[in-house]
PDB file of N, CA and C in Angstrom:
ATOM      1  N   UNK A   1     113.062 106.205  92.431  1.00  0.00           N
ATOM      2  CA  UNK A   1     112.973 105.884  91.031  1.00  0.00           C
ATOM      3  C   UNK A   1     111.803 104.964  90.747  1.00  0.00           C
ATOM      4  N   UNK A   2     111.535 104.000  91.232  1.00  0.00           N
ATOM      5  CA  UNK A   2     110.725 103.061  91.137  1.00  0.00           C
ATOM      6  C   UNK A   2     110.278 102.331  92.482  1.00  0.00           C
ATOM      7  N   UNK A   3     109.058 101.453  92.613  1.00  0.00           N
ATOM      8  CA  UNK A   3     108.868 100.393  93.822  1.00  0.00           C
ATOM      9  C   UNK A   3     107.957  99.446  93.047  1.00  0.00           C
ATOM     10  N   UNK A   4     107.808  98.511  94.473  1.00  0.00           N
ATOM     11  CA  UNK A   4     107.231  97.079  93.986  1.00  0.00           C
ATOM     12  C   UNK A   4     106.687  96.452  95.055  1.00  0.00           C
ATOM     13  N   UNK A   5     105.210  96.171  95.307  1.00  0.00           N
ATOM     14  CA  UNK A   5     104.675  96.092  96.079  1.00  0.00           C
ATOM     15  C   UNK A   5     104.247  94.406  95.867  1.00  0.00           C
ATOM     16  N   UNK A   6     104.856  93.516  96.676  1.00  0.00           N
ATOM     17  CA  UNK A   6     104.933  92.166  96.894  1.00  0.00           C
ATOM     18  C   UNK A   6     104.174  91.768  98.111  1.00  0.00           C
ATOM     19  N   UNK A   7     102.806  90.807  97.753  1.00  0.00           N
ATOM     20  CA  UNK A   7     101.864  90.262  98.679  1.00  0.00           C
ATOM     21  C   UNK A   7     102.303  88.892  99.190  1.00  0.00           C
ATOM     22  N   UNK A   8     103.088  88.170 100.213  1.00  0.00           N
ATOM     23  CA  UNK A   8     103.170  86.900  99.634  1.00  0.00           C
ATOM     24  C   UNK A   8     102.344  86.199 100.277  1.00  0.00           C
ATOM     25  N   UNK A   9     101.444  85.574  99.969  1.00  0.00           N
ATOM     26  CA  UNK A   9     100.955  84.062  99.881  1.00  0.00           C
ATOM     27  C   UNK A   9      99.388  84.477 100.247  1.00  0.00           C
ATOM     28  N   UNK A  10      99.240  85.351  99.116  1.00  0.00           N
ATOM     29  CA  UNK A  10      97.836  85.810  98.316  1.00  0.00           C
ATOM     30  C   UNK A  10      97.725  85.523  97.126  1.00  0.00           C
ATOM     31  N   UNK A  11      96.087  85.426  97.231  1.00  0.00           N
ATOM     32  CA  UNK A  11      95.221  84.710  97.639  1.00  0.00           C
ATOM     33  C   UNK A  11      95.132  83.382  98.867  1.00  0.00           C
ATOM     34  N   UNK A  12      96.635  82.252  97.862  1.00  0.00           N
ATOM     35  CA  UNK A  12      96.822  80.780  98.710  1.00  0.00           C
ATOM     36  C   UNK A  12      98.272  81.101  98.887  1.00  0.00           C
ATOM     37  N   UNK A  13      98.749  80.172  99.716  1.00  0.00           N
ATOM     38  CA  UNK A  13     100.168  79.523  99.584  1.00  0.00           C
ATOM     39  C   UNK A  13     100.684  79.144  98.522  1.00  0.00           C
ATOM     40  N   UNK A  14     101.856  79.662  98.415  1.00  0.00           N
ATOM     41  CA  UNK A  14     102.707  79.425  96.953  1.00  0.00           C
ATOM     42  C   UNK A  14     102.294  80.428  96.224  1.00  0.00           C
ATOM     43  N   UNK A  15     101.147  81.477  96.514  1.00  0.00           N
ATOM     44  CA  UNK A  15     100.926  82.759  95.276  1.00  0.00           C
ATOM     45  C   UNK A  15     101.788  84.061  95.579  1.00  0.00           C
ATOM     46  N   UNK A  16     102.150  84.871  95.094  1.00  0.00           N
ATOM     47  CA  UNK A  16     103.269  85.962  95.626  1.00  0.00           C
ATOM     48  C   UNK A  16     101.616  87.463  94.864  1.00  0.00           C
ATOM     49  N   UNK A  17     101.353  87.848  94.953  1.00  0.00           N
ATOM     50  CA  UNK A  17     100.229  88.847  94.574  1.00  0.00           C
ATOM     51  C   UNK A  17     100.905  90.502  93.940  1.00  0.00           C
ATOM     52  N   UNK A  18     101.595  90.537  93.170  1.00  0.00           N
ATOM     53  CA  UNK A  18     101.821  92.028  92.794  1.00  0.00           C
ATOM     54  C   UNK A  18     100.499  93.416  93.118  1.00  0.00           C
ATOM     55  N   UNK A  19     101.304  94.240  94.097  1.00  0.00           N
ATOM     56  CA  UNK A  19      99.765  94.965  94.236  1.00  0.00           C
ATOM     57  C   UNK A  19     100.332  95.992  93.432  1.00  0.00           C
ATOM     58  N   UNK A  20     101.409  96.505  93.220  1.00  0.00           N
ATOM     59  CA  UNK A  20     101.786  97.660  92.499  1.00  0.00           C
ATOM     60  C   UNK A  20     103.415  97.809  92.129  1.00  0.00           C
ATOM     61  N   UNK A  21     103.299  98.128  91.126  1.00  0.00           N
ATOM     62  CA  UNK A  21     104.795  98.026  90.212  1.00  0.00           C
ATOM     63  C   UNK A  21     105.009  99.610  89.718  1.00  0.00           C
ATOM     64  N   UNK A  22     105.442 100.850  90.237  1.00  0.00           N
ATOM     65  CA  UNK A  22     105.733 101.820  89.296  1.00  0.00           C
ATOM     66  C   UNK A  22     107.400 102.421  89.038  1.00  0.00           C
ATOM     67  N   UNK A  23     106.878 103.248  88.317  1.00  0.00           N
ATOM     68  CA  UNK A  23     108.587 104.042  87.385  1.00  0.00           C
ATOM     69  C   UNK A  23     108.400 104.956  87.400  1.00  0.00           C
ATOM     70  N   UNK A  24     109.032 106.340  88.054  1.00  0.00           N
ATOM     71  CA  UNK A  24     108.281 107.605  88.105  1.00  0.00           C
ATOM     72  C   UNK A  24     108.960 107.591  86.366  1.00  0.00           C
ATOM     73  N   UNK A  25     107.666 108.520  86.298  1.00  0.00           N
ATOM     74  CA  UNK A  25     107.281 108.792  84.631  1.00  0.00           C
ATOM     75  C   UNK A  25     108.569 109.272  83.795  1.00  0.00           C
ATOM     76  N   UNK A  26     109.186 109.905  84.086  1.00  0.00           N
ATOM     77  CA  UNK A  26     110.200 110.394  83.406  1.00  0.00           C
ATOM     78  C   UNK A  26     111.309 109.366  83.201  1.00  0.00           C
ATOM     79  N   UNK A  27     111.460 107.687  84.149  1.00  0.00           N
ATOM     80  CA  UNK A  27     112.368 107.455  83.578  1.00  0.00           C
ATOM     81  C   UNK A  27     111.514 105.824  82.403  1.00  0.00           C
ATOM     82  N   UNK A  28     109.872 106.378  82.228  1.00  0.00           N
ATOM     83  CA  UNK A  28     109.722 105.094  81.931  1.00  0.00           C
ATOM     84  C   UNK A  28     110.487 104.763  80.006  1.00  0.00           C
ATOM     85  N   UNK A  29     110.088 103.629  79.837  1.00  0.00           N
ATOM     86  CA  UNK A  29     110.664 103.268  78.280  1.00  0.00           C
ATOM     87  C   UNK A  29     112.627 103.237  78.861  1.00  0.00           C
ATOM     88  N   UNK A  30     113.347 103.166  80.091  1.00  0.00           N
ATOM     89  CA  UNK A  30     114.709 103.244  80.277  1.00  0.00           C
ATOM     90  C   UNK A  30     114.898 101.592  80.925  1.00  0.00           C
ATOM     91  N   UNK A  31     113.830 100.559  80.871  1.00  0.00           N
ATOM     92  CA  UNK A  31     113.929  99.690  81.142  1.00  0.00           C
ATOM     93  C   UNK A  31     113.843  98.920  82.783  1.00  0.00           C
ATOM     94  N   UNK A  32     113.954  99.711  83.382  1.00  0.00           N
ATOM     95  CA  UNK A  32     113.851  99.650  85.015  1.00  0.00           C
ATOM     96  C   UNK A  32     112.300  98.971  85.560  1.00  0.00           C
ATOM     97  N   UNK A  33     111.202  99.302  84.891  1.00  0.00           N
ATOM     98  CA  UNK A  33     110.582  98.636  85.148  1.00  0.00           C
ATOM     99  C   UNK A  33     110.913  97.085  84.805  1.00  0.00           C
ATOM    100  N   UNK A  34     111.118  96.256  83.963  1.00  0.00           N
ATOM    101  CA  UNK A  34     111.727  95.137  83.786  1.00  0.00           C
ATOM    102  C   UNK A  34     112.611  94.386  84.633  1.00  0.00           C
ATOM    103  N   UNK A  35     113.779  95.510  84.846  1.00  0.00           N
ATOM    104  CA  UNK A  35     114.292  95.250  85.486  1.00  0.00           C
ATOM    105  C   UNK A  35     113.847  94.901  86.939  1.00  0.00           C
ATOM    106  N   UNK A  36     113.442  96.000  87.485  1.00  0.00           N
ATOM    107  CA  UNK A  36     112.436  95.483  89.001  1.00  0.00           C
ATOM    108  C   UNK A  36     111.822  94.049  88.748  1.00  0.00           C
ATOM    109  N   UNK A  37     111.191  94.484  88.030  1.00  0.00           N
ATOM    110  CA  UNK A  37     109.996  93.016  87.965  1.00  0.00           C
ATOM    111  C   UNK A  37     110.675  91.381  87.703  1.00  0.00           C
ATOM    112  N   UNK A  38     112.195  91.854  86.865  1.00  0.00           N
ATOM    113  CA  UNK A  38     113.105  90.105  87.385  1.00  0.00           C
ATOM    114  C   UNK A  38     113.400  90.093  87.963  1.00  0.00           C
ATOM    115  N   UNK A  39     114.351  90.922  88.840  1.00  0.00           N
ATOM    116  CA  UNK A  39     114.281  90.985  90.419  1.00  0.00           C
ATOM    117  C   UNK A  39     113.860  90.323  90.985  1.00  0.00           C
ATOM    118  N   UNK A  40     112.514  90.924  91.483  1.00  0.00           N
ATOM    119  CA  UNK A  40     111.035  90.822  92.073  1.00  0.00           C
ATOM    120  C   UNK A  40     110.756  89.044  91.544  1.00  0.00           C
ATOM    121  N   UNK A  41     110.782  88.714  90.300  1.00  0.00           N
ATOM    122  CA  UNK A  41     110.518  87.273  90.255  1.00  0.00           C
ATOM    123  C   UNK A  41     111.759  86.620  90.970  1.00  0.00           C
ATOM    124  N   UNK A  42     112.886  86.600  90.554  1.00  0.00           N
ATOM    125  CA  UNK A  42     113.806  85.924  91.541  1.00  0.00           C
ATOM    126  C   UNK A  42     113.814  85.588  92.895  1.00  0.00           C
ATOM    127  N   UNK A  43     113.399  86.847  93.589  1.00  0.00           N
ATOM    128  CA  UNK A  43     112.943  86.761  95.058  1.00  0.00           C
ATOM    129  C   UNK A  43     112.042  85.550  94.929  1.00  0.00           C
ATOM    130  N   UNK A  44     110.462  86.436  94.293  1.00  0.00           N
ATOM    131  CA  UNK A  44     109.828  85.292  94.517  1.00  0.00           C
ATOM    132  C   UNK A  44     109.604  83.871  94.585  1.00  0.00           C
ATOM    133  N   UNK A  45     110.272  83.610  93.801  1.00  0.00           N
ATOM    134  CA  UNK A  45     111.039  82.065  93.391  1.00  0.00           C
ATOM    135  C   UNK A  45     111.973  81.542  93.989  1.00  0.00           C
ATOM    136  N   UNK A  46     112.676  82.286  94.433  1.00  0.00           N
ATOM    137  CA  UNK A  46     114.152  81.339  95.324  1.00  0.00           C
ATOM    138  C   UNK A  46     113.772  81.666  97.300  1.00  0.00           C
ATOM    139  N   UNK A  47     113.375  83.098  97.233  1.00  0.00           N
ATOM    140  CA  UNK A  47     113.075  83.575  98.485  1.00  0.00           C
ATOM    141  C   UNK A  47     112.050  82.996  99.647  1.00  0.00           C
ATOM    142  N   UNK A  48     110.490  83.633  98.361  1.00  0.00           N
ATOM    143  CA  UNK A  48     109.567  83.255  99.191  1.00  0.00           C
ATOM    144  C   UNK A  48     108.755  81.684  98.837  1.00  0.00           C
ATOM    145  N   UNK A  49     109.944  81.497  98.081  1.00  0.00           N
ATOM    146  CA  UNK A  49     109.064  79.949  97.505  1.00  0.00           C
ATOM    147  C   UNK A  49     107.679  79.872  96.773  1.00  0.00           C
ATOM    148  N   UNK A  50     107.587  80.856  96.080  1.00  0.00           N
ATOM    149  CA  UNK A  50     106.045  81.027  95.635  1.00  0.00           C
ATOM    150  C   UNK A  50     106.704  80.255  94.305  1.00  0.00           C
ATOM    151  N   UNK A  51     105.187  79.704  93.700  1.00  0.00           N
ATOM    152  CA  UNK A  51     105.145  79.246  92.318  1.00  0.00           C
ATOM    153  C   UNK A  51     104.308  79.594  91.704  1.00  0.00           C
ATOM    154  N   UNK A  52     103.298  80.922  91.818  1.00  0.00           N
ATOM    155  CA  UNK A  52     102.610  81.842  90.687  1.00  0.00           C
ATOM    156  C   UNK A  52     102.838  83.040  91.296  1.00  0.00           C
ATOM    157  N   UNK A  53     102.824  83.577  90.574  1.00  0.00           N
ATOM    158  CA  UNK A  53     102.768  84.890  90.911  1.00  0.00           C
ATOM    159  C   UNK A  53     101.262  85.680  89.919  1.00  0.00           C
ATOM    160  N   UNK A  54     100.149  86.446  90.865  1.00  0.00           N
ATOM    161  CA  UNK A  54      99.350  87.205  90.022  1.00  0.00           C
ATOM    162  C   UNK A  54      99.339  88.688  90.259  1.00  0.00           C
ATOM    163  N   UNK A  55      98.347  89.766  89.602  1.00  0.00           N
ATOM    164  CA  UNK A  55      98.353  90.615  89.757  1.00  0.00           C
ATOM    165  C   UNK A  55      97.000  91.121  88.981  1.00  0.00           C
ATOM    166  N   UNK A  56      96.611  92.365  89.160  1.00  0.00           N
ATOM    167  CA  UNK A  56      95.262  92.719  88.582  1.00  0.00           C
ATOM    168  C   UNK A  56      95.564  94.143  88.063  1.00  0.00           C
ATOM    169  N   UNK A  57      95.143  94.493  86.555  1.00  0.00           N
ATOM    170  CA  UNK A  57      95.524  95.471  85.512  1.00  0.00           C
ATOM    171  C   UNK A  57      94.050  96.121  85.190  1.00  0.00           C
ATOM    172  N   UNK A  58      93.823  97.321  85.484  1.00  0.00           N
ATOM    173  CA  UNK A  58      92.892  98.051  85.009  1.00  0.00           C
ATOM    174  C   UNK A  58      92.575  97.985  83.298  1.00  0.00           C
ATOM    175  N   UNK A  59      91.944  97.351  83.085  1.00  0.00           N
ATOM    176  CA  UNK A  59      91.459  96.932  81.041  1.00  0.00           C
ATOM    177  C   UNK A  59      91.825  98.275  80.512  1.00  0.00           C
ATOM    178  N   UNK A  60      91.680  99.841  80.773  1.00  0.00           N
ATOM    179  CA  UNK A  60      91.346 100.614  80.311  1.00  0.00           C
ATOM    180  C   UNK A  60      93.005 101.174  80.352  1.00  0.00           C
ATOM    181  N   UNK A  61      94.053 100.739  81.170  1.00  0.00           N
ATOM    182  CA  UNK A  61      95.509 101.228  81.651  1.00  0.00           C
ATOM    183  C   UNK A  61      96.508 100.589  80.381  1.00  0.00           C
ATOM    184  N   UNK A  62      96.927 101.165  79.416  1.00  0.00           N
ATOM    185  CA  UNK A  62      97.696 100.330  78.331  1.00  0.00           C
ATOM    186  C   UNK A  62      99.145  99.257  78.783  1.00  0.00           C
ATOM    187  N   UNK A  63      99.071  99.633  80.454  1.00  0.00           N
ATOM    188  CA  UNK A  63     100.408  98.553  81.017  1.00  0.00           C
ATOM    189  C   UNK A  63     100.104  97.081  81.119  1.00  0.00           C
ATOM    190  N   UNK A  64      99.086  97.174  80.676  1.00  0.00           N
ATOM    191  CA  UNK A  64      98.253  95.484  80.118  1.00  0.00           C
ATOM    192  C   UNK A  64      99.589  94.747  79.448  1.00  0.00           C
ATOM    193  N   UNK A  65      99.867  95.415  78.403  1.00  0.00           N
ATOM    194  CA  UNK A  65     101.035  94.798  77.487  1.00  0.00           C
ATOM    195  C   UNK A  65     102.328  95.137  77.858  1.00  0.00           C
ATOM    196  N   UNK A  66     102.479  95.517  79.162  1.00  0.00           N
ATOM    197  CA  UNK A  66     103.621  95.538  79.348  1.00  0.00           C
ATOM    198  C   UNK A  66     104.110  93.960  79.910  1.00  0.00           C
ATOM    199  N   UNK A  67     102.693  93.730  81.253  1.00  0.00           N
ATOM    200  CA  UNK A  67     102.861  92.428  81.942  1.00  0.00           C
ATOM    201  C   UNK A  67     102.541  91.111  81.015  1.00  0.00           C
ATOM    202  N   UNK A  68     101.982  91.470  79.476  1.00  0.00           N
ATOM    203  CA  UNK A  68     102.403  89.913  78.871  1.00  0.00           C
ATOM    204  C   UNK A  68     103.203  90.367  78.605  1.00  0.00           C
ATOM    205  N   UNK A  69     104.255  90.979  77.847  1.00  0.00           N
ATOM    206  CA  UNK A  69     105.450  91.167  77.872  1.00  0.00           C
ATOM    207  C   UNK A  69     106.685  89.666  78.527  1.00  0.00           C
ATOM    208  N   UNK A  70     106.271  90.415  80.120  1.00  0.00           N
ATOM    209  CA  UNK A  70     106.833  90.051  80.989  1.00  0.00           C
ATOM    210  C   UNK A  70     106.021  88.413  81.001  1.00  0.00           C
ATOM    211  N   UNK A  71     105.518  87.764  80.353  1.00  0.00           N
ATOM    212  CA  UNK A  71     105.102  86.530  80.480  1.00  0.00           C
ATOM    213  C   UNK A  71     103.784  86.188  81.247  1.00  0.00           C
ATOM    214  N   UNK A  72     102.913  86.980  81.604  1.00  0.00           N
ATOM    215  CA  UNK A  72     101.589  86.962  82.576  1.00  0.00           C
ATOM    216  C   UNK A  72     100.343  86.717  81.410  1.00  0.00           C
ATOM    217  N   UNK A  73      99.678  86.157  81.836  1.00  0.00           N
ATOM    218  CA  UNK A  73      98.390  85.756  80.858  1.00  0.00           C
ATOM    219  C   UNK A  73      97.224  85.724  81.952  1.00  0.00           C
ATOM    220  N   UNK A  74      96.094  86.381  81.202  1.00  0.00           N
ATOM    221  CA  UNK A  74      94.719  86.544  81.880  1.00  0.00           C
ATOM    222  C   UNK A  74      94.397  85.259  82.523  1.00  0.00           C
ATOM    223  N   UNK A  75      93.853  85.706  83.540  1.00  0.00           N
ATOM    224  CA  UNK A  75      93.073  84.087  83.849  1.00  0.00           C
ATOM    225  C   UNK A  75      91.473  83.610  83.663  1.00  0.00           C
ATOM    226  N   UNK A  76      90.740  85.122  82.765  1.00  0.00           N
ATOM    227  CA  UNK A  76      89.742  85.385  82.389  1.00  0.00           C
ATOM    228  C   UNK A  76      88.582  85.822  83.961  1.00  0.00           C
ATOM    229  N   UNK A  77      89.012  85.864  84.925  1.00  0.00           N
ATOM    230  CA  UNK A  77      88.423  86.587  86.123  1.00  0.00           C
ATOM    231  C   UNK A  77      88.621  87.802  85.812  1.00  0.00           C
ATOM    232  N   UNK A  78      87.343  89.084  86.198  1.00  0.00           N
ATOM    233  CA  UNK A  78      87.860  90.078  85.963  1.00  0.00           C
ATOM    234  C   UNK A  78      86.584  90.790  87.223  1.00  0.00           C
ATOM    235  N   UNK A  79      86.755  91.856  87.292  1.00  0.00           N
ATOM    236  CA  UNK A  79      85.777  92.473  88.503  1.00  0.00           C
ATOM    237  C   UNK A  79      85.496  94.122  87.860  1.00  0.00           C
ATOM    238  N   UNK A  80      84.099  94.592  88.291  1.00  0.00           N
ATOM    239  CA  UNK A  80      84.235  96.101  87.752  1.00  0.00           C
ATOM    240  C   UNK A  80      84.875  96.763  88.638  1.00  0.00           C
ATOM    241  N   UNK A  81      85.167  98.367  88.075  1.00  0.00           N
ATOM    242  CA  UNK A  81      86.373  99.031  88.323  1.00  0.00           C
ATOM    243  C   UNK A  81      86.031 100.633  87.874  1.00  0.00           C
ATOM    244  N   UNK A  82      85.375 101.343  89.507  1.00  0.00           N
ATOM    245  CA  UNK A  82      84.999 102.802  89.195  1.00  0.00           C
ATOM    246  C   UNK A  82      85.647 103.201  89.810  1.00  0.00           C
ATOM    247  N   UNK A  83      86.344 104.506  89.542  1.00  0.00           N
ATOM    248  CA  UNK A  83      86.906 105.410  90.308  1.00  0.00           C
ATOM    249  C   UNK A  83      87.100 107.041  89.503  1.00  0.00           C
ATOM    250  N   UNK A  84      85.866 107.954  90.107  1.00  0.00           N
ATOM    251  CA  UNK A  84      86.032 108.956  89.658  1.00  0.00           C
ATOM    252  C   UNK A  84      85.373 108.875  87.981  1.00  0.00           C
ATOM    253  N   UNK A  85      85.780 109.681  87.144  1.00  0.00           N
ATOM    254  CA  UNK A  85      85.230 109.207  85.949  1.00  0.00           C
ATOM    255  C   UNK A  85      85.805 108.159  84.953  1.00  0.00           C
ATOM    256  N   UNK A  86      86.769 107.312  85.587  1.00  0.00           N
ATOM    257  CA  UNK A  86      86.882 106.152  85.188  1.00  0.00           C
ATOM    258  C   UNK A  86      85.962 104.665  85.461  1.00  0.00           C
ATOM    259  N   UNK A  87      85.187 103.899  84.497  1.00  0.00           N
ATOM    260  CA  UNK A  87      84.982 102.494  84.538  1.00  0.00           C
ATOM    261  C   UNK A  87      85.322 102.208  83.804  1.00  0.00           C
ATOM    262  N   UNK A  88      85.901 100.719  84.017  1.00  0.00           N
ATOM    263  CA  UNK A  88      86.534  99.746  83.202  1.00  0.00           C
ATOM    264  C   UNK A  88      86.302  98.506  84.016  1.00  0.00           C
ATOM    265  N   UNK A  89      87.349  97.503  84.191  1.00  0.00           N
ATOM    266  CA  UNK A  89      87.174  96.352  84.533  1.00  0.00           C
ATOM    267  C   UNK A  89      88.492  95.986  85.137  1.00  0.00           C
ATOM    268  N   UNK A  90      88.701  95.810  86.375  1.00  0.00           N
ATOM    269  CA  UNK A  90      89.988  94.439  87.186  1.00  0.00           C
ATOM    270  C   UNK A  90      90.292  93.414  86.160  1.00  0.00           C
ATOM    271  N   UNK A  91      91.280  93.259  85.327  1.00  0.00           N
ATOM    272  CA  UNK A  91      91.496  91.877  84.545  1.00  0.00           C
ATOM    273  C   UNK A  91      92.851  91.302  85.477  1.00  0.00           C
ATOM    274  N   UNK A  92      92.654  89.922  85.985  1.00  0.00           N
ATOM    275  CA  UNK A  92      93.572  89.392  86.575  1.00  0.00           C
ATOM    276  C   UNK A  92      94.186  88.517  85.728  1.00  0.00           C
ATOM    277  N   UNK A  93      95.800  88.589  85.917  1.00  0.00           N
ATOM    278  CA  UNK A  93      96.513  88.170  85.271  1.00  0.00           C
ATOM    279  C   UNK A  93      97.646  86.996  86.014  1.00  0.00           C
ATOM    280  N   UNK A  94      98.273  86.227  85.884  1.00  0.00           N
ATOM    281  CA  UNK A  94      98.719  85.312  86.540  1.00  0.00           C
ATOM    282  C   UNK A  94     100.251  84.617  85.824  1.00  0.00           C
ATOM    283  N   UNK A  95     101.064  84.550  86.641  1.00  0.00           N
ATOM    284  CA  UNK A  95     102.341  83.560  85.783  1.00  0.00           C
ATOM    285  C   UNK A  95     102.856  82.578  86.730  1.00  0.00           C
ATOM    286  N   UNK A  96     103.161  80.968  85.781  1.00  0.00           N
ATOM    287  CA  UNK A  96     103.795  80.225  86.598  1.00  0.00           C
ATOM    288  C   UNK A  96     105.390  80.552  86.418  1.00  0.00           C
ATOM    289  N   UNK A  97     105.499  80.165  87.900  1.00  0.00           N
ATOM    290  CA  UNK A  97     107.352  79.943  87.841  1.00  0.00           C
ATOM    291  C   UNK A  97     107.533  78.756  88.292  1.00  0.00           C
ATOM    292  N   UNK A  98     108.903  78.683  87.747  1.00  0.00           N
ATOM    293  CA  UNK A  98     109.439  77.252  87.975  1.00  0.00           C
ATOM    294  C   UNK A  98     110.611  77.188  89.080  1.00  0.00           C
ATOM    295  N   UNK A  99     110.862  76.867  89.596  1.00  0.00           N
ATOM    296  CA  UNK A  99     112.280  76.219  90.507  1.00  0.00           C
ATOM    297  C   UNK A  99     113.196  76.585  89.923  1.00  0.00           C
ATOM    298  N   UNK A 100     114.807  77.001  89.916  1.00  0.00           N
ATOM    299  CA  UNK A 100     115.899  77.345  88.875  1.00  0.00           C
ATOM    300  C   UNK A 100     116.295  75.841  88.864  1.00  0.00           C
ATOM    301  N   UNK A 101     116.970  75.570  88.002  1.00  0.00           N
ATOM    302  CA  UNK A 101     117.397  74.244  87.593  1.00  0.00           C
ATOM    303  C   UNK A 101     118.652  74.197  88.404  1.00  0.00           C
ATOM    304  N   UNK A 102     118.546  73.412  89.006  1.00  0.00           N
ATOM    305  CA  UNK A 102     120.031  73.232  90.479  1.00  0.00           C
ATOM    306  C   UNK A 102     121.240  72.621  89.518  1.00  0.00           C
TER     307      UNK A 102
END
């Protein structure tokens, strides 16, 4: 149905790195992506002890607005991005987490 591809402690220590988040197509808009991705923060946060988590969104891919959605904001780094007859641009995106309140 879905996967979630978790880097931990990329770039530094304490970063968790999303390399890939998908939903096979037919069940997207059913919420599962979301779902994965609190999951996926919980781990990261209680598990691997990370306190950002980033990830990098093709400018030209409209799942840009899915991850502010989910609370991620640019960090204004971005890298070019060819493949085939696509260019666009790497926009990296980044979120802090916090500790759960004990």
């Amino acid at each position: 149905m879905g996967l979630l591809d978790i880097i931990d402690g990329y770039p530094l220590l304490g970063t968790a790195f999303i390399g890939l988040l998908a939903v096979r197509e037919n069940l997207h808009g059913a919420g599962l992506g979301r779902d994965l991705y609190t999951q996926a923060e919980t781990f990261i946060r209680d598990d691997l002890e990370a306190r950002v988590i980033r990830l990098s969104v093709v400018e030209a891919n409209p799942v840009g607005g899915f991850w502010k959605r989910m609370g991620f904001v640019p960090t204004g780094e971005w890298k070019p991005y060819e493949v085939q007859t696509v260019a666009s641009r790497l926009i990296l995106m980044e979120k802090l987490i916090c500790s759960p309140a004990k």
